[in-house]
Protein backbone atom coordinates (compact mmCIF):
# COMPACT_ATOMS: atom_id res chain seq x y z
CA UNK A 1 16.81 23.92 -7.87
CA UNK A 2 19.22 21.21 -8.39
CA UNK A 3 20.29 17.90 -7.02
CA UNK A 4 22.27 16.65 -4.63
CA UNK A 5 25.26 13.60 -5.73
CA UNK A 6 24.17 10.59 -4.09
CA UNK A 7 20.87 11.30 -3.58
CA UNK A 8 18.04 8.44 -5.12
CA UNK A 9 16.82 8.80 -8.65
CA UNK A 10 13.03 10.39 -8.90
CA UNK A 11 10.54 7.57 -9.22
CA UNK A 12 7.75 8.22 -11.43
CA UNK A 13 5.00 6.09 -9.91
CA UNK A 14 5.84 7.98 -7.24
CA UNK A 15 5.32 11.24 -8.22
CA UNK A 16 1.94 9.95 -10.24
CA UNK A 17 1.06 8.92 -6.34
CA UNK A 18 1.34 11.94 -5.35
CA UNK A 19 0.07 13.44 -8.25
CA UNK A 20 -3.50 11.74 -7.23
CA UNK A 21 -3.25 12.88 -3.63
CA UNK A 22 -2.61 16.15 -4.48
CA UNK A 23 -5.25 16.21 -6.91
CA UNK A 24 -8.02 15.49 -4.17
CA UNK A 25 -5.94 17.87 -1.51
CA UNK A 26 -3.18 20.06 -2.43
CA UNK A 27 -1.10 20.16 0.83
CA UNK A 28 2.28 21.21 -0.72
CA UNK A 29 2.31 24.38 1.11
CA UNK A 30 2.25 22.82 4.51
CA UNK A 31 5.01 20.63 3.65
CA UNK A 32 7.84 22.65 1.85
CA UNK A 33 10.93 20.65 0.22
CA UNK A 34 14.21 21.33 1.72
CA UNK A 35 17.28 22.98 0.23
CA UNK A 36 20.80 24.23 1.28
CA UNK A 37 22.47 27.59 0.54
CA UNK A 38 23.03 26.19 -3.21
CA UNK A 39 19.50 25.03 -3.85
CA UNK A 40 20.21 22.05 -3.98
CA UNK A 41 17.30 19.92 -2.64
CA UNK A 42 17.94 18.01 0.63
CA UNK A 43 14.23 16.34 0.99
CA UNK A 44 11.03 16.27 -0.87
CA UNK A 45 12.48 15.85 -4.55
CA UNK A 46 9.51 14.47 -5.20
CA UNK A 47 7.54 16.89 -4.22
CA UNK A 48 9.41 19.18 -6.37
CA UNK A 49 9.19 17.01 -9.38
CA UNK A 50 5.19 17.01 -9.35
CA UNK A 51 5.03 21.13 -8.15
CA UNK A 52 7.18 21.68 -11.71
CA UNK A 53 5.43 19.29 -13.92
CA UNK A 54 2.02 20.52 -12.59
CA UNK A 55 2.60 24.29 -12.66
CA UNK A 56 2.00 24.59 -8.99
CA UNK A 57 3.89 27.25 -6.74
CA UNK A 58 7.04 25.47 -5.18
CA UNK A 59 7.20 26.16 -1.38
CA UNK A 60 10.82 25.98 0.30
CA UNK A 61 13.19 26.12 3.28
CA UNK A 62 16.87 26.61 2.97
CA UNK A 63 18.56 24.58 5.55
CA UNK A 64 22.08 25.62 6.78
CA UNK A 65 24.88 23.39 5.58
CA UNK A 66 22.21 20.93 4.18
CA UNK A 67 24.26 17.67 2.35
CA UNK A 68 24.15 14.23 1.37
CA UNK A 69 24.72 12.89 5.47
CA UNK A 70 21.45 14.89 6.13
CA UNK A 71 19.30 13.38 3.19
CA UNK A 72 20.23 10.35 4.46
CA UNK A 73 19.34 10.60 7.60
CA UNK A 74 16.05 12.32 7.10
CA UNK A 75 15.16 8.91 4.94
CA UNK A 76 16.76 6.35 7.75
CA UNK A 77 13.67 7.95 10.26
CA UNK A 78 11.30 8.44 8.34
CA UNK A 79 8.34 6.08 9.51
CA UNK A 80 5.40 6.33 6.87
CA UNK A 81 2.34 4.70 7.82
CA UNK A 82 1.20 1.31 7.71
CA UNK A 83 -1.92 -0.08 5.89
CA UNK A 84 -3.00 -1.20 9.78
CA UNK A 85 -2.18 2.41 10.82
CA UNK A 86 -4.47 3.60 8.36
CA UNK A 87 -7.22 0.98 8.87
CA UNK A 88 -7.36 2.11 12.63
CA UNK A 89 -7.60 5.67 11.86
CA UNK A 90 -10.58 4.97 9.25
CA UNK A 91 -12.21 2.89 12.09
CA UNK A 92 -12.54 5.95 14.43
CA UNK A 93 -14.64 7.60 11.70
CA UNK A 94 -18.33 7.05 12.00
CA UNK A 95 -18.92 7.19 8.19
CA UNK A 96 -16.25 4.56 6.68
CA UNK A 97 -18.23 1.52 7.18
CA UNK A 98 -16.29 -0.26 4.68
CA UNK A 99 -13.24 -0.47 6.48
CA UNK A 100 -14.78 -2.04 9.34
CA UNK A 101 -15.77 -4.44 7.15
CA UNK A 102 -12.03 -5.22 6.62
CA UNK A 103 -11.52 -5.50 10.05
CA UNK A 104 -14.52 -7.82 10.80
CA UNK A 105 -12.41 -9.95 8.08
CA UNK A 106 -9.10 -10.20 9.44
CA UNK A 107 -10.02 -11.11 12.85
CA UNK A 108 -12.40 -13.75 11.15
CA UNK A 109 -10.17 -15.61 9.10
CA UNK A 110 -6.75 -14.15 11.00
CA UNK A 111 -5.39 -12.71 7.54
CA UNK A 112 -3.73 -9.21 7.93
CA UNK A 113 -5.10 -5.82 6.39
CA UNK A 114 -2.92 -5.86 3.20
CA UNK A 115 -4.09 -9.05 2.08
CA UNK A 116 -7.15 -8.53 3.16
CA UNK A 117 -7.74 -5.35 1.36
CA UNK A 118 -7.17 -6.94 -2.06
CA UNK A 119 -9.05 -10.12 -1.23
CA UNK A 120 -11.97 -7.96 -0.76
CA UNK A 121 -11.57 -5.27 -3.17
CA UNK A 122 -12.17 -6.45 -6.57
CA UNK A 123 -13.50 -10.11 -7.55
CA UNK A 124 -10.83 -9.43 -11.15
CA UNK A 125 -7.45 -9.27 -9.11
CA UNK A 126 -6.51 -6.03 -10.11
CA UNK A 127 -3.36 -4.18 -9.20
CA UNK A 128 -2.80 -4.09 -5.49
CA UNK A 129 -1.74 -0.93 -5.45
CA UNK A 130 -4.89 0.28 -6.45
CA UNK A 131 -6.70 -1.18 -3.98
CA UNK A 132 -3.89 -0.15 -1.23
CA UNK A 133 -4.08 3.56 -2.63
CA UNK A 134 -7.55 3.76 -2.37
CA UNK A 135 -7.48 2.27 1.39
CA UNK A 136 -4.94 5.00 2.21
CA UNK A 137 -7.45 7.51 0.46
CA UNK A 138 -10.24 6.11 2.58
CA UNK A 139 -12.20 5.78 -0.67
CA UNK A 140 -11.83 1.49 -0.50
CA UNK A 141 -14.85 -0.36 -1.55
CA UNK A 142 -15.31 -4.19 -0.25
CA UNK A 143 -16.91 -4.95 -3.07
CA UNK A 144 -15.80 -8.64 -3.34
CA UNK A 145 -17.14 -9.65 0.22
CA UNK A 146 -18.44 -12.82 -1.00
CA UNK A 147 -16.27 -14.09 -2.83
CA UNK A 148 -13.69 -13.06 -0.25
CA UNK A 149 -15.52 -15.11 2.09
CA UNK A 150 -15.15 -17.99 -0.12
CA UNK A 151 -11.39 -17.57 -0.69
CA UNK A 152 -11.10 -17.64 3.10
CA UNK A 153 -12.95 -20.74 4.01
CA UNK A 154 -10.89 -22.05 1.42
CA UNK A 155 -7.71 -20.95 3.37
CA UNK A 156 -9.37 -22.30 6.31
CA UNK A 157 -9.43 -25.59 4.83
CA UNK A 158 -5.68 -25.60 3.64
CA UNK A 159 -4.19 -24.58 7.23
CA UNK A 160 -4.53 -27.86 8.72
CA UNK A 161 -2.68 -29.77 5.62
CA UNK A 162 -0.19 -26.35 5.21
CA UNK A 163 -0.06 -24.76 9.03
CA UNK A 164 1.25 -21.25 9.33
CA UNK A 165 2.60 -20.77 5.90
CA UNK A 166 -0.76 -20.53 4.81
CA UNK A 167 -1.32 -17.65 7.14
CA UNK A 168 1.77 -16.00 6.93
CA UNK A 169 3.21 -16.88 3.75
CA UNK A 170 2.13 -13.46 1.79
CA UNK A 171 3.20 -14.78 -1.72
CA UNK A 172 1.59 -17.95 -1.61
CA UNK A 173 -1.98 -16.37 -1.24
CA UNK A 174 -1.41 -13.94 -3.46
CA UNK A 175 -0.82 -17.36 -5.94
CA UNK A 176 -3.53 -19.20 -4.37
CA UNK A 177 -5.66 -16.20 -5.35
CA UNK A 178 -4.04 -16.07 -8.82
CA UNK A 179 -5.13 -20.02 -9.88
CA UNK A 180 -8.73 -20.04 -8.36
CA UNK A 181 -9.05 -16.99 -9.94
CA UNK A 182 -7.45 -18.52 -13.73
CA UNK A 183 -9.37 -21.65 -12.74
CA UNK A 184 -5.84 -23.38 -13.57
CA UNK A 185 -6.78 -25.38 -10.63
CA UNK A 186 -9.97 -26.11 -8.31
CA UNK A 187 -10.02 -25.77 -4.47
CA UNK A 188 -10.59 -29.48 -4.33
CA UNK A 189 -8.30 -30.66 -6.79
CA UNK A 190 -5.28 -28.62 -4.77
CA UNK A 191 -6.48 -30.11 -1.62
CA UNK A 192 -6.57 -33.82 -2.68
CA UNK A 193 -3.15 -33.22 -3.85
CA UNK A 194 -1.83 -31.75 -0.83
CA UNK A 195 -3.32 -34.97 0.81
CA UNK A 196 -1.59 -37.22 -1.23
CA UNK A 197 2.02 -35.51 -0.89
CA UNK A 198 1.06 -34.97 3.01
């Protein structure tokens, strides 16, 4: 197999993500990479990476006149799913309760799934994308309902002195969460102060 000039560089994390999917469901065979008459590989490079590093068999279609034009427009519609696409799949299954617990949350406090999911998935702020893999996985925990609760009323609190860029402004929650969590700075402290400069 070899690659095609132009196409992106391999990303590890990538292929460690799939790595851990494939680990709990090795689907490779029902999605085969793609090559052209040279083997060179026109989608699912990825794939390919993991197959080789893992030892696993590599499944393939040769596509006629395959090039760089058709790489990139396999990746310009390409749609992958959303963390809200998989939150309403979870919800039609009768035995994730958890994720209905997410939902019960956003419609609450009007904060949307991503956010939501790390608010209430670990009380320590660990990596998102921990917490967002697991989600996909279906294997999320809200384990930090209460104090997610708290952090919310808080944010209910701040939206009259802030308005919508408390709701929508991802990157300042994500902060917000940061200093309660460091204790740099109390709820009320922040609030007075947002008072005073109001």
């Amino acid at each position: 197999f070899k690659s095609v000039v132009g196409n992106r560089r391999i990303y590890e994390d990538h292929v460690s993500a799939l790595g851990f999917s494939i680990s709990n469901k090795n689907l490779l065979a029902y999605d085969p990479i793609k090559v052209n008459e040279k083997m060179q590989v026109i989608d699912g490079q990825h794939r390919l990476a993991l197959a080789a590093q893992m030892k696993y068999p590599i499944f393939y279609v040769v596509v006629k006149d395959g090039d760089i034009e058709d790489i990139r427009l396999l990746n310009s519609t390409m749609k992958v799913w959303s963390m809200d696409d998989f939150l309403k799949s979870y919800l039609k299954m009768p035995n994730k309760p958890e994720y209905k617990k997410v939902e019960e949350f956003m419609k609450k406090y009007d904060i949307g799934v991503s956010l939501s999911v790390e608010i209430l998935g670990s009380p320590n702020l660990v990596d998102s994308n921990i917490l967002k893999r697991a989600f996909r996985l279906g294997t999320f925990k809200a384990v930090n309902l209460e104090g997610g609760e708290e952090f919310a009323q808080r944010l209910l609190e701040l939206r009259p002195l802030m308005g919508d860029y408390v709701k929508f402004n991802r990157s300042f929650l994500r902060t917000l969460l940061d200093l309660y969590g460091s204790k740099v700075i109390s709820h009320d402290d922040f609030v007075e102060r947002l008072k005073i400069k109001g």
